[in-house]
C-alpha atoms as a PDB file:
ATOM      1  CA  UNK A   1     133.148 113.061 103.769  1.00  0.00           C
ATOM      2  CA  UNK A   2     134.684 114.073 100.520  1.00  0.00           C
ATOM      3  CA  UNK A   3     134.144 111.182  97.790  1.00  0.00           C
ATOM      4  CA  UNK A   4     136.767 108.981  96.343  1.00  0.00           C
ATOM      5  CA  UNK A   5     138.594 110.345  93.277  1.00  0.00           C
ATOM      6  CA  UNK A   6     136.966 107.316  91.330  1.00  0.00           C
ATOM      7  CA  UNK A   7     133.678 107.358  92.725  1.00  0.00           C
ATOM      8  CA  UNK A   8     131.715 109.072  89.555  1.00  0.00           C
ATOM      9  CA  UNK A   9     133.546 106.000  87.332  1.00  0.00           C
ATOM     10  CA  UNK A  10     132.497 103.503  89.699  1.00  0.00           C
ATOM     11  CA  UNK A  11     128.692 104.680  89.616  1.00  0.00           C
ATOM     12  CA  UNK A  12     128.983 105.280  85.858  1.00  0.00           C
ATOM     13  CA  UNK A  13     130.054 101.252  85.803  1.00  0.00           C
ATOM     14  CA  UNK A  14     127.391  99.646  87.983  1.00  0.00           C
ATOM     15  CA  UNK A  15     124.827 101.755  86.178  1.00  0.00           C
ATOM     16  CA  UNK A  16     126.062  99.908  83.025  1.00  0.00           C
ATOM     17  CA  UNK A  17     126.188  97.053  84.265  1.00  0.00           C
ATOM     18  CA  UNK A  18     122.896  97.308  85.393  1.00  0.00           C
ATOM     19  CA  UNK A  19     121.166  98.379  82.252  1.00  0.00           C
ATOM     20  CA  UNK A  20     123.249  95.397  80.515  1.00  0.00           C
ATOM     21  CA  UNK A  21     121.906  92.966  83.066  1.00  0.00           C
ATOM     22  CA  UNK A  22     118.173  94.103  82.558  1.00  0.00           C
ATOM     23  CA  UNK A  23     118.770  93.949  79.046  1.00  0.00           C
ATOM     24  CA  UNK A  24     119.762  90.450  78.998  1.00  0.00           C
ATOM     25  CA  UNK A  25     116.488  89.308  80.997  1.00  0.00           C
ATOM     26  CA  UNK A  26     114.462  91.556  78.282  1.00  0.00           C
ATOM     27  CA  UNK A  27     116.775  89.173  75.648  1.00  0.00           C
ATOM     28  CA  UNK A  28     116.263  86.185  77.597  1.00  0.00           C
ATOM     29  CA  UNK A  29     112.635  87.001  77.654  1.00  0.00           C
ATOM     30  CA  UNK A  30     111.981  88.068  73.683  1.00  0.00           C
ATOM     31  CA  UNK A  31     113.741  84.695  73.241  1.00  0.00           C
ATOM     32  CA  UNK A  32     109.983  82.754  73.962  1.00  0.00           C
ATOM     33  CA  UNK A  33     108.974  84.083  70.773  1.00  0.00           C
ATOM     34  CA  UNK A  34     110.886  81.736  69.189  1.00  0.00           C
ATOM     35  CA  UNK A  35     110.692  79.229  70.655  1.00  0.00           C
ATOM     36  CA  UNK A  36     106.747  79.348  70.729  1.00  0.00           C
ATOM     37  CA  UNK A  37     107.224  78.903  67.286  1.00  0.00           C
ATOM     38  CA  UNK A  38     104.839  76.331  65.393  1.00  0.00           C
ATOM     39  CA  UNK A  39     102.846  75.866  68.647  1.00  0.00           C
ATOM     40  CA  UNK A  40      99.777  78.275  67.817  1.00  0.00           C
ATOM     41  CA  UNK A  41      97.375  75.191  67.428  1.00  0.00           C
ATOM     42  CA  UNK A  42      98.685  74.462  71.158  1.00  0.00           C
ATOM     43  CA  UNK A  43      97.859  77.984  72.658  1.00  0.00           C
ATOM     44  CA  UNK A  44      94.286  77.712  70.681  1.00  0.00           C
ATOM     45  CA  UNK A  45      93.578  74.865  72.490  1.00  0.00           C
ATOM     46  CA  UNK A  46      94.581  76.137  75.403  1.00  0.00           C
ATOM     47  CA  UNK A  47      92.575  79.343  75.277  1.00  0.00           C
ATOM     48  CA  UNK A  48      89.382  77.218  74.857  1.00  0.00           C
ATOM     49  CA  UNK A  49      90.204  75.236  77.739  1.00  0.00           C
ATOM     50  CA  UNK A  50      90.890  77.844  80.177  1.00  0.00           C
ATOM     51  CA  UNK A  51      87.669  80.546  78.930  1.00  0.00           C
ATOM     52  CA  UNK A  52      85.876  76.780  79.630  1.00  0.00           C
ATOM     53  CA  UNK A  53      87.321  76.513  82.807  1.00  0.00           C
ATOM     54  CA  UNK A  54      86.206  80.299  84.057  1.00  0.00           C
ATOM     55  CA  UNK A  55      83.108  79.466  82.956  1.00  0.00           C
ATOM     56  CA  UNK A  56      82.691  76.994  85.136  1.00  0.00           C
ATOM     57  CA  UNK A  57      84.370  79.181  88.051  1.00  0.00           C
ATOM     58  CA  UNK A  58      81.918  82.113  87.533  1.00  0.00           C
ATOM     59  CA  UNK A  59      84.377  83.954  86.671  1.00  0.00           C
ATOM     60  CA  UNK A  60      82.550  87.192  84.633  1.00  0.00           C
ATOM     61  CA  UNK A  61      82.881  87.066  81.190  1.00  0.00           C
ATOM     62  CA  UNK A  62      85.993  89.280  79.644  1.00  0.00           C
ATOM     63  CA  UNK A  63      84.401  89.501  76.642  1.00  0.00           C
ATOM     64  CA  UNK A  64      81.373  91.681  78.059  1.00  0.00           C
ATOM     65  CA  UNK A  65      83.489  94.092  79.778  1.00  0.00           C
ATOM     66  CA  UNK A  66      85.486  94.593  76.678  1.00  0.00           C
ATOM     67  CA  UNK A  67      81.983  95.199  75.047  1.00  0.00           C
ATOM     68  CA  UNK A  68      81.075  97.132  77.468  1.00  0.00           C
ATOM     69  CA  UNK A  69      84.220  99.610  77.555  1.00  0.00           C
ATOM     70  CA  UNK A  70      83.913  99.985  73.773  1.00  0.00           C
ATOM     71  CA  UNK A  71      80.856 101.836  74.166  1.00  0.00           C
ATOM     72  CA  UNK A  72      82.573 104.850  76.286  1.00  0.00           C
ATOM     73  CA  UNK A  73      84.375 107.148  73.645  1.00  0.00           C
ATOM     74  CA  UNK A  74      87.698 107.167  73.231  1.00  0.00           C
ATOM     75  CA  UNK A  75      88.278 104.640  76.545  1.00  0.00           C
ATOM     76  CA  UNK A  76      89.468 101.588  74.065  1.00  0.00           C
ATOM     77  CA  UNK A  77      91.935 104.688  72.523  1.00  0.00           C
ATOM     78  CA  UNK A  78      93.219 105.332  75.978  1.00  0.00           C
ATOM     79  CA  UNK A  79      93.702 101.770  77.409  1.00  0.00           C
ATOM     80  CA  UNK A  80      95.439 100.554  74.352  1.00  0.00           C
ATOM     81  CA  UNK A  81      98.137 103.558  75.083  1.00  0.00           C
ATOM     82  CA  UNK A  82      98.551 102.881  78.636  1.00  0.00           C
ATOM     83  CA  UNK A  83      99.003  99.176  77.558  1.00  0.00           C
ATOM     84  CA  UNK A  84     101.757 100.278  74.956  1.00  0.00           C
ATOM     85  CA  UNK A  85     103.747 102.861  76.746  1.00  0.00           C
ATOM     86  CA  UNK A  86     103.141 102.729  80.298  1.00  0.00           C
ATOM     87  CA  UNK A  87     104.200  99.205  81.180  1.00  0.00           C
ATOM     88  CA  UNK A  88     107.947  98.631  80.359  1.00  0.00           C
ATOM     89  CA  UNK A  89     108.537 102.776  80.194  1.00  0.00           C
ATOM     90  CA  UNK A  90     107.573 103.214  83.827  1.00  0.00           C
ATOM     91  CA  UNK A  91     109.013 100.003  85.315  1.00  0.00           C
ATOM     92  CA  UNK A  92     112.581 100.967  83.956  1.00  0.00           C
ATOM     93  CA  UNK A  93     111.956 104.550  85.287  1.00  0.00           C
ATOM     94  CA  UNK A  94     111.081 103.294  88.363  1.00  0.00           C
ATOM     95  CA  UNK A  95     113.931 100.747  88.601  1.00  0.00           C
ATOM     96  CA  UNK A  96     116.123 103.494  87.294  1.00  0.00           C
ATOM     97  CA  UNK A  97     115.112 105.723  90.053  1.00  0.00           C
ATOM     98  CA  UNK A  98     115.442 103.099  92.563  1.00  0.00           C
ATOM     99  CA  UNK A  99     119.039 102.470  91.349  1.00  0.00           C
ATOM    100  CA  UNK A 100     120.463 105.691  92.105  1.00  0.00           C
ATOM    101  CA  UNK A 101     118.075 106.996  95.216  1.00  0.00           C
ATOM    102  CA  UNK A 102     117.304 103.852  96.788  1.00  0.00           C
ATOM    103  CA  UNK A 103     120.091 101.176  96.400  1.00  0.00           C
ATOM    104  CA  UNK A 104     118.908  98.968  99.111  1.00  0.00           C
ATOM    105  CA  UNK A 105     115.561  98.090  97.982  1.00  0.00           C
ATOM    106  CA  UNK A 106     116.494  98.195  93.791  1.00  0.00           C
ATOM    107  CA  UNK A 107     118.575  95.336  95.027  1.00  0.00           C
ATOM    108  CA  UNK A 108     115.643  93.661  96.034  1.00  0.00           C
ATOM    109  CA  UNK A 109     113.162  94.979  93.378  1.00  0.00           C
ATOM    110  CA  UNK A 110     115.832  93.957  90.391  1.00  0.00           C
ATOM    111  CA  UNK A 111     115.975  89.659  91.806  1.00  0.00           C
ATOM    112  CA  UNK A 112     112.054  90.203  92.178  1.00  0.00           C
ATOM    113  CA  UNK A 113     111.214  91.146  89.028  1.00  0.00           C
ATOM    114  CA  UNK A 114     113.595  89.066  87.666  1.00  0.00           C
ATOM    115  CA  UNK A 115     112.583  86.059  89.473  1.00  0.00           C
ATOM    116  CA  UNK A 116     108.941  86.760  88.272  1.00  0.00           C
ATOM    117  CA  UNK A 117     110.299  87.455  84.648  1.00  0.00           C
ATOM    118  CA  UNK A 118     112.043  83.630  84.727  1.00  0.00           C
ATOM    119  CA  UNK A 119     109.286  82.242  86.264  1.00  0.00           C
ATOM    120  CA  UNK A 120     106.461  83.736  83.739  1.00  0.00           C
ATOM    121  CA  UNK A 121     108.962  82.249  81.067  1.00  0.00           C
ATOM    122  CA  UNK A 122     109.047  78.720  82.473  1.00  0.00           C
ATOM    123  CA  UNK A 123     105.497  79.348  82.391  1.00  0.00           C
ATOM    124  CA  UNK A 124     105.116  80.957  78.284  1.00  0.00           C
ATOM    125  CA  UNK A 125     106.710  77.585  77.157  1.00  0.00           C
ATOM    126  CA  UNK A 126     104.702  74.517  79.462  1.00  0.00           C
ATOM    127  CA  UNK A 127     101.289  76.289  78.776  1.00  0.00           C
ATOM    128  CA  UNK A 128     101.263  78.521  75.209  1.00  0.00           C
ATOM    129  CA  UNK A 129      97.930  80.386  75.571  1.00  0.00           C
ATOM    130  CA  UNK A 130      96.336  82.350  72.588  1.00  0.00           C
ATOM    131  CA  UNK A 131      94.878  86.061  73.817  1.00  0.00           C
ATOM    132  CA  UNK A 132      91.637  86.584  74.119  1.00  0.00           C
ATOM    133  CA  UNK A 133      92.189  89.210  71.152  1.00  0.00           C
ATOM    134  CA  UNK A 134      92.694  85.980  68.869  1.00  0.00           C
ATOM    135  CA  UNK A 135      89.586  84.022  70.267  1.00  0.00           C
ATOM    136  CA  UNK A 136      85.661  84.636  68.778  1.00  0.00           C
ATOM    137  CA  UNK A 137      83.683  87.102  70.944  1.00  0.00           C
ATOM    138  CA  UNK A 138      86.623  89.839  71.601  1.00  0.00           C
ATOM    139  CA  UNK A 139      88.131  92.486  69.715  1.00  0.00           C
ATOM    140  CA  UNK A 140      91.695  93.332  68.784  1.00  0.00           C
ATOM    141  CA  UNK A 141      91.290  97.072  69.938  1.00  0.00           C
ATOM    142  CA  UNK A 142      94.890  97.402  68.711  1.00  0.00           C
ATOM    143  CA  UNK A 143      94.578  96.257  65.266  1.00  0.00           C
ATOM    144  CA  UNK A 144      90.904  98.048  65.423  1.00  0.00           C
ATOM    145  CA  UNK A 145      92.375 101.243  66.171  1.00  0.00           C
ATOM    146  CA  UNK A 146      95.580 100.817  64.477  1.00  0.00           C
ATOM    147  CA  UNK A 147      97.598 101.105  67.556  1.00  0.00           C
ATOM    148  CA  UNK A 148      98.813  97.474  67.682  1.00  0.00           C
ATOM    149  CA  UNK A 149     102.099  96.798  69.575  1.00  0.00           C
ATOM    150  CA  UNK A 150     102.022  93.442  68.118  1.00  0.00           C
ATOM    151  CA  UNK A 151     100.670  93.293  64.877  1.00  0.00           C
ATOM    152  CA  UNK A 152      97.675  91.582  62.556  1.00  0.00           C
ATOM    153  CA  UNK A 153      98.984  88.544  63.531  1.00  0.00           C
ATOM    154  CA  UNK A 154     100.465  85.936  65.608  1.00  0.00           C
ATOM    155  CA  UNK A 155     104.157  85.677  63.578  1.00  0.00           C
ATOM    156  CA  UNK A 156     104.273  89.496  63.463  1.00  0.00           C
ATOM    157  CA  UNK A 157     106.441  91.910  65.953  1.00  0.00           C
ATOM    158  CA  UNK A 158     109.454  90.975  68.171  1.00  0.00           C
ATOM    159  CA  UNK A 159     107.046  89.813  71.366  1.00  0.00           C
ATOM    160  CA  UNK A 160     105.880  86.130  72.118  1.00  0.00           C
ATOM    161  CA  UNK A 161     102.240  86.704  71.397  1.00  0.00           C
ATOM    162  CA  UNK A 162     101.121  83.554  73.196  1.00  0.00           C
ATOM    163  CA  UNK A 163     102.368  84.084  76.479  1.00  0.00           C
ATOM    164  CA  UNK A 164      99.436  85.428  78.004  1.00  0.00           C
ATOM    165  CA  UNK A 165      99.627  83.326  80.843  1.00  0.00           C
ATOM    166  CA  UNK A 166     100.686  84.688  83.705  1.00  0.00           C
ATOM    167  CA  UNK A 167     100.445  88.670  82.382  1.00  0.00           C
ATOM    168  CA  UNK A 168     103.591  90.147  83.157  1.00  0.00           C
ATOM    169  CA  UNK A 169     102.129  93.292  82.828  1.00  0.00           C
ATOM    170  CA  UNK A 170     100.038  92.330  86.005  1.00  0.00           C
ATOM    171  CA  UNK A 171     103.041  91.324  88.052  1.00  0.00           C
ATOM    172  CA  UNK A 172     105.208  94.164  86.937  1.00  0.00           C
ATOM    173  CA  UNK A 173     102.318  96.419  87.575  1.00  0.00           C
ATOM    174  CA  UNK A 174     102.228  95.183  91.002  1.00  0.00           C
ATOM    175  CA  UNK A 175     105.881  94.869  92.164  1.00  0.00           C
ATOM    176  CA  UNK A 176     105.996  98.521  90.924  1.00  0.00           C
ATOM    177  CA  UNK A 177     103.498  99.440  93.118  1.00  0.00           C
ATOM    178  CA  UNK A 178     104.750  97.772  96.163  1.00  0.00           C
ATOM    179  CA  UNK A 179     108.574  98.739  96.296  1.00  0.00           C
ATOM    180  CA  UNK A 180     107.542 102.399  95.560  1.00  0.00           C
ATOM    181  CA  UNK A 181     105.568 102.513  98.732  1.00  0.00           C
ATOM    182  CA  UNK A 182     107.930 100.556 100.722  1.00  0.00           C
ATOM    183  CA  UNK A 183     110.825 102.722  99.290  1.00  0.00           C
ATOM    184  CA  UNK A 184     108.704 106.416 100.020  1.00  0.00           C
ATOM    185  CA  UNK A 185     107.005 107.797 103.093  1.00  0.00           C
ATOM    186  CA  UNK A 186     104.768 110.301 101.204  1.00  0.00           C
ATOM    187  CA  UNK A 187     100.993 109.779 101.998  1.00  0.00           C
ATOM    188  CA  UNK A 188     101.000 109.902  98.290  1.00  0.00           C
ATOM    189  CA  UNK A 189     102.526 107.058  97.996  1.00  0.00           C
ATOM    190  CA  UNK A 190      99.283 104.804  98.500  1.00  0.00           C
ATOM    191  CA  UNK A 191      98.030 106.206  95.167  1.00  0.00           C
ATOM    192  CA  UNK A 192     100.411 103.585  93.543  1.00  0.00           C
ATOM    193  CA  UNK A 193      98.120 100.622  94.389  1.00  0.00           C
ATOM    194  CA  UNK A 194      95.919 102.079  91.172  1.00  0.00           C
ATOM    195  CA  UNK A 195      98.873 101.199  88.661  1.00  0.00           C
ATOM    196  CA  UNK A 196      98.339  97.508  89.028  1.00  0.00           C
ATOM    197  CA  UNK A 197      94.791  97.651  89.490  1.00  0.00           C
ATOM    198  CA  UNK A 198      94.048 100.255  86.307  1.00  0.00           C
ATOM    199  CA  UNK A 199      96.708  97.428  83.978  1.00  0.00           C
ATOM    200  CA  UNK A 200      94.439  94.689  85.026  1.00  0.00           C
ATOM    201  CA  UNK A 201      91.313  96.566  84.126  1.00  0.00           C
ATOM    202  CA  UNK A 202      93.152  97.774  80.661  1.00  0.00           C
ATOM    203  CA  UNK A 203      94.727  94.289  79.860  1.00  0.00           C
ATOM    204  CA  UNK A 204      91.380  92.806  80.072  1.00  0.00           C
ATOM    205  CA  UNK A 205      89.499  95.673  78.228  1.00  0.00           C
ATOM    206  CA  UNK A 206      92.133  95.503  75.269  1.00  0.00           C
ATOM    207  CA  UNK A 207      92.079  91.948  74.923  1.00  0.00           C
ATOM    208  CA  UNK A 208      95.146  90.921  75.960  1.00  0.00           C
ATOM    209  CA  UNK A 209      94.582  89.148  78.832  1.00  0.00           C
ATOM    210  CA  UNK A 210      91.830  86.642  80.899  1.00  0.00           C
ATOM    211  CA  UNK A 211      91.113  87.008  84.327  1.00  0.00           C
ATOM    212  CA  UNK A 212      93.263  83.870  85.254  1.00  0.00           C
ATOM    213  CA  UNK A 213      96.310  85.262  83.532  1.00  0.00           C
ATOM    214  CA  UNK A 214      96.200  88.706  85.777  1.00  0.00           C
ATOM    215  CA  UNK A 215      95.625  86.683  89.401  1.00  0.00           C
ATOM    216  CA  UNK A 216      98.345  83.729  88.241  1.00  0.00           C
ATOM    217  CA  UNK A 217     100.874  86.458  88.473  1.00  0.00           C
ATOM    218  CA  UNK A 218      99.736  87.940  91.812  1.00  0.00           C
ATOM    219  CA  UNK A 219      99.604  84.186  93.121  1.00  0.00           C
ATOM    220  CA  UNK A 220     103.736  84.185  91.374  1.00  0.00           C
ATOM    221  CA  UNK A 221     104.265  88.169  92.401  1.00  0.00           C
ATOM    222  CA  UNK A 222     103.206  87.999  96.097  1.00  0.00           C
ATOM    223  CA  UNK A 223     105.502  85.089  97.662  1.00  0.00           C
ATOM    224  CA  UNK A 224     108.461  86.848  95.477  1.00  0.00           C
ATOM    225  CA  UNK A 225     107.398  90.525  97.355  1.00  0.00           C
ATOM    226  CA  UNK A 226     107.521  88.478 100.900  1.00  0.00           C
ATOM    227  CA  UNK A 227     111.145  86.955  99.936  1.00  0.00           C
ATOM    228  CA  UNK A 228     112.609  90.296  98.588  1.00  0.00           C
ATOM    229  CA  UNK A 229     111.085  92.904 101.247  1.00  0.00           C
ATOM    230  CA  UNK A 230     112.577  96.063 101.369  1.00  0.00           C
ATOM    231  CA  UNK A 231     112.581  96.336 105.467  1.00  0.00           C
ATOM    232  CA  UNK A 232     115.672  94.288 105.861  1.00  0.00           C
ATOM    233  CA  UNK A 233     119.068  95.786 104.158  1.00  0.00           C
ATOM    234  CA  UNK A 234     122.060  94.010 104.708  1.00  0.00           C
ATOM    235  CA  UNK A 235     124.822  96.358 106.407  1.00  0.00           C
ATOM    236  CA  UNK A 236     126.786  96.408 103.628  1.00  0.00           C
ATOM    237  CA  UNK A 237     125.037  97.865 101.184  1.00  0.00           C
ATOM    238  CA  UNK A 238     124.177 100.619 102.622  1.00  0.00           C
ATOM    239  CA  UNK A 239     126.178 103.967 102.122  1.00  0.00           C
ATOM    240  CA  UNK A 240     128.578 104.607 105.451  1.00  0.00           C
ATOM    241  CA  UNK A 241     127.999 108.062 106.244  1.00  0.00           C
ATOM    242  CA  UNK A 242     128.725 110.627 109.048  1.00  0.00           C
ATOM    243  CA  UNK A 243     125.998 111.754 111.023  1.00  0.00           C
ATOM    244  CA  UNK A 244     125.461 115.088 112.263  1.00  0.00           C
ATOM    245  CA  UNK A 245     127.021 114.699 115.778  1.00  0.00           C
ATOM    246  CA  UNK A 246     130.379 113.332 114.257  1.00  0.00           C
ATOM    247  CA  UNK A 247     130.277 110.102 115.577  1.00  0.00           C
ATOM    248  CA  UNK A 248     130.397 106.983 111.919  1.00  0.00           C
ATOM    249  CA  UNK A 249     127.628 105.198 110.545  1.00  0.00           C
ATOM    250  CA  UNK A 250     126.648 101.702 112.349  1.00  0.00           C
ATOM    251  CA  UNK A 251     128.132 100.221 109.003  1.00  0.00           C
ATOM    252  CA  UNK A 252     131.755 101.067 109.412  1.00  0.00           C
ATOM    253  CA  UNK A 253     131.209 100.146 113.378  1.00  0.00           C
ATOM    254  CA  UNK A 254     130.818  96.460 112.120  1.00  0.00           C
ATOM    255  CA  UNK A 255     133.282  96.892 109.561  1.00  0.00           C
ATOM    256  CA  UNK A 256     135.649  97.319 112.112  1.00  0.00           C
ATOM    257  CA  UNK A 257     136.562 101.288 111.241  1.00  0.00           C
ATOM    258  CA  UNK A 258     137.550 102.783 114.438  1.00  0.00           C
ATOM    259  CA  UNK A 259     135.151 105.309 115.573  1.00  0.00           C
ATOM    260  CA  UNK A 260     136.800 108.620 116.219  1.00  0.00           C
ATOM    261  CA  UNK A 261     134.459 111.040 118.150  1.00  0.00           C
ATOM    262  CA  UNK A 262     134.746 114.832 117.317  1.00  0.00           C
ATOM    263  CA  UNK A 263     136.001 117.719 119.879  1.00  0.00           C
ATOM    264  CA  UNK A 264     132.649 118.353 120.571  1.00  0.00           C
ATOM    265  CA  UNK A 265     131.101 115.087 121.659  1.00  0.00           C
ATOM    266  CA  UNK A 266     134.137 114.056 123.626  1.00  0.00           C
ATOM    267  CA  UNK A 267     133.810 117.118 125.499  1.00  0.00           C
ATOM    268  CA  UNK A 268     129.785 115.948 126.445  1.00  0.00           C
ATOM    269  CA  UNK A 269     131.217 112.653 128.059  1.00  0.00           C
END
């Protein structure tokens, strides 16, 4: 079917208004920063509580990994890239590719992540947590290596640096993952489940996160990735096309289009 004479606008407008929307929940999120403002004696105390509290879990020390991952060459290099330019770069290319090949499910992947994004904020301001980069016993790989995304220290750069708890870059890691399998049939597609996993391994390596911060957000991500599956898509928002044998789409059917059946398949009844 040819396209409307206003269709390129009209694409043109809800891709605007879709960047403008994510950038107000990137606003809405940057805002934490300041308001996390004079609480650093808070997130401190916080931090010692929770490394106390894995201790007594048997949780495995974060610190020792780190330790341990400094002694491979160049591996602290390498995770403190993927840290800076994987995590927001390839969730807005993958929302972005959503968006314009899979509409249906970057519905449901834009109210996930932003539903994890509010909830991680509610979070950032009840319970301020210090990094484990600002604690004894770890390193700041970043400001080691001079690759820091936030800076030498906690008032520096335009990020809230105590909201370590949950790790976004967990829970973006893994709702990433999921809607790009559930949105591809590739046998490819399974290699996606390393994204999250290789961020939780390169948060904890750099210093940026505990254990407890990285499975808080799968506890927050996973309910949110039940809610917003990608098998059911409402009728309506999915594009009413012809198929091959002339007969409409099931989506005009209900929208009460009248179904007009070509020469050929009128002749076949």
């Amino acid at each position: 079917m040819p396209c409307p004479p206003d269709a390129p606008h009209a694409k043109v407008r809800r891709i605007a208004r879709e960047v403008l929307l994510l950038a107000v929940l990137f606003g809405a999120y940057n805002l934490g920063r300041y308001l996390s403002i004079g609480h650093a004696g808070e997130a401190l105390a916080h931090a010692h509580t929770l490394i106390n509290l894995q201790t007594q879990l048997g949780l495995p020390s974060e610190a020792s990994l780190q330790h341990a991952a400094l002694k491979l060459p160049d591996l602290a290099q390498l995770a403190n890239r993927y840290y800076a330019y994987v995590h927001f770069p390839l969730t807005a290319i993958v929302l972005l590719w959503l968006m314009i090949r899979r509409p249906a499910q970057y519905s449901k992947a834009r109210w996930a992540l932003a539903s994890l994004t509010g909830l991680a904020l509610i979070g950032h301001l009840v319970f301020p947590l210090a990094p484990p980069r600002m604690m004894p016993g770890w390193v700041d790989t970043g400001v080691l290596l001079g690759q820091s995304v936030y800076g030498p220290n906690a008032e520096s750069g335009i990020a809230n640096q105590f909201a370590a708890m949950p790790s976004l870059h967990v829970g973006w890691a893994l709702m990433v993952a999921v809607f790009m399998i559930r949105a591809t049939r590739s046998r490819w597609r399974w290699w996606w489940i390393g994204h999250p996993v290789l961020t939780f391994t390169v948060v904890v390596v750099t210093a940026n996160h505990y254990w407890s911060d990285g499975l808080i957000a799968i506890a927050l991500a996973v309910p949110l990735l039940i809610i917003f599956r990608s098998g059911r898509v409402r009728r309506d928002s999915a594009p009413a096309l012809l198929r091959t044998d002339g007969q409409q789409s099931i989506g005009q059917q209900s929208a009460g289009v009248p179904v007009v059946a070509s020469s050929s398949s009128a002749r076949t009844r």
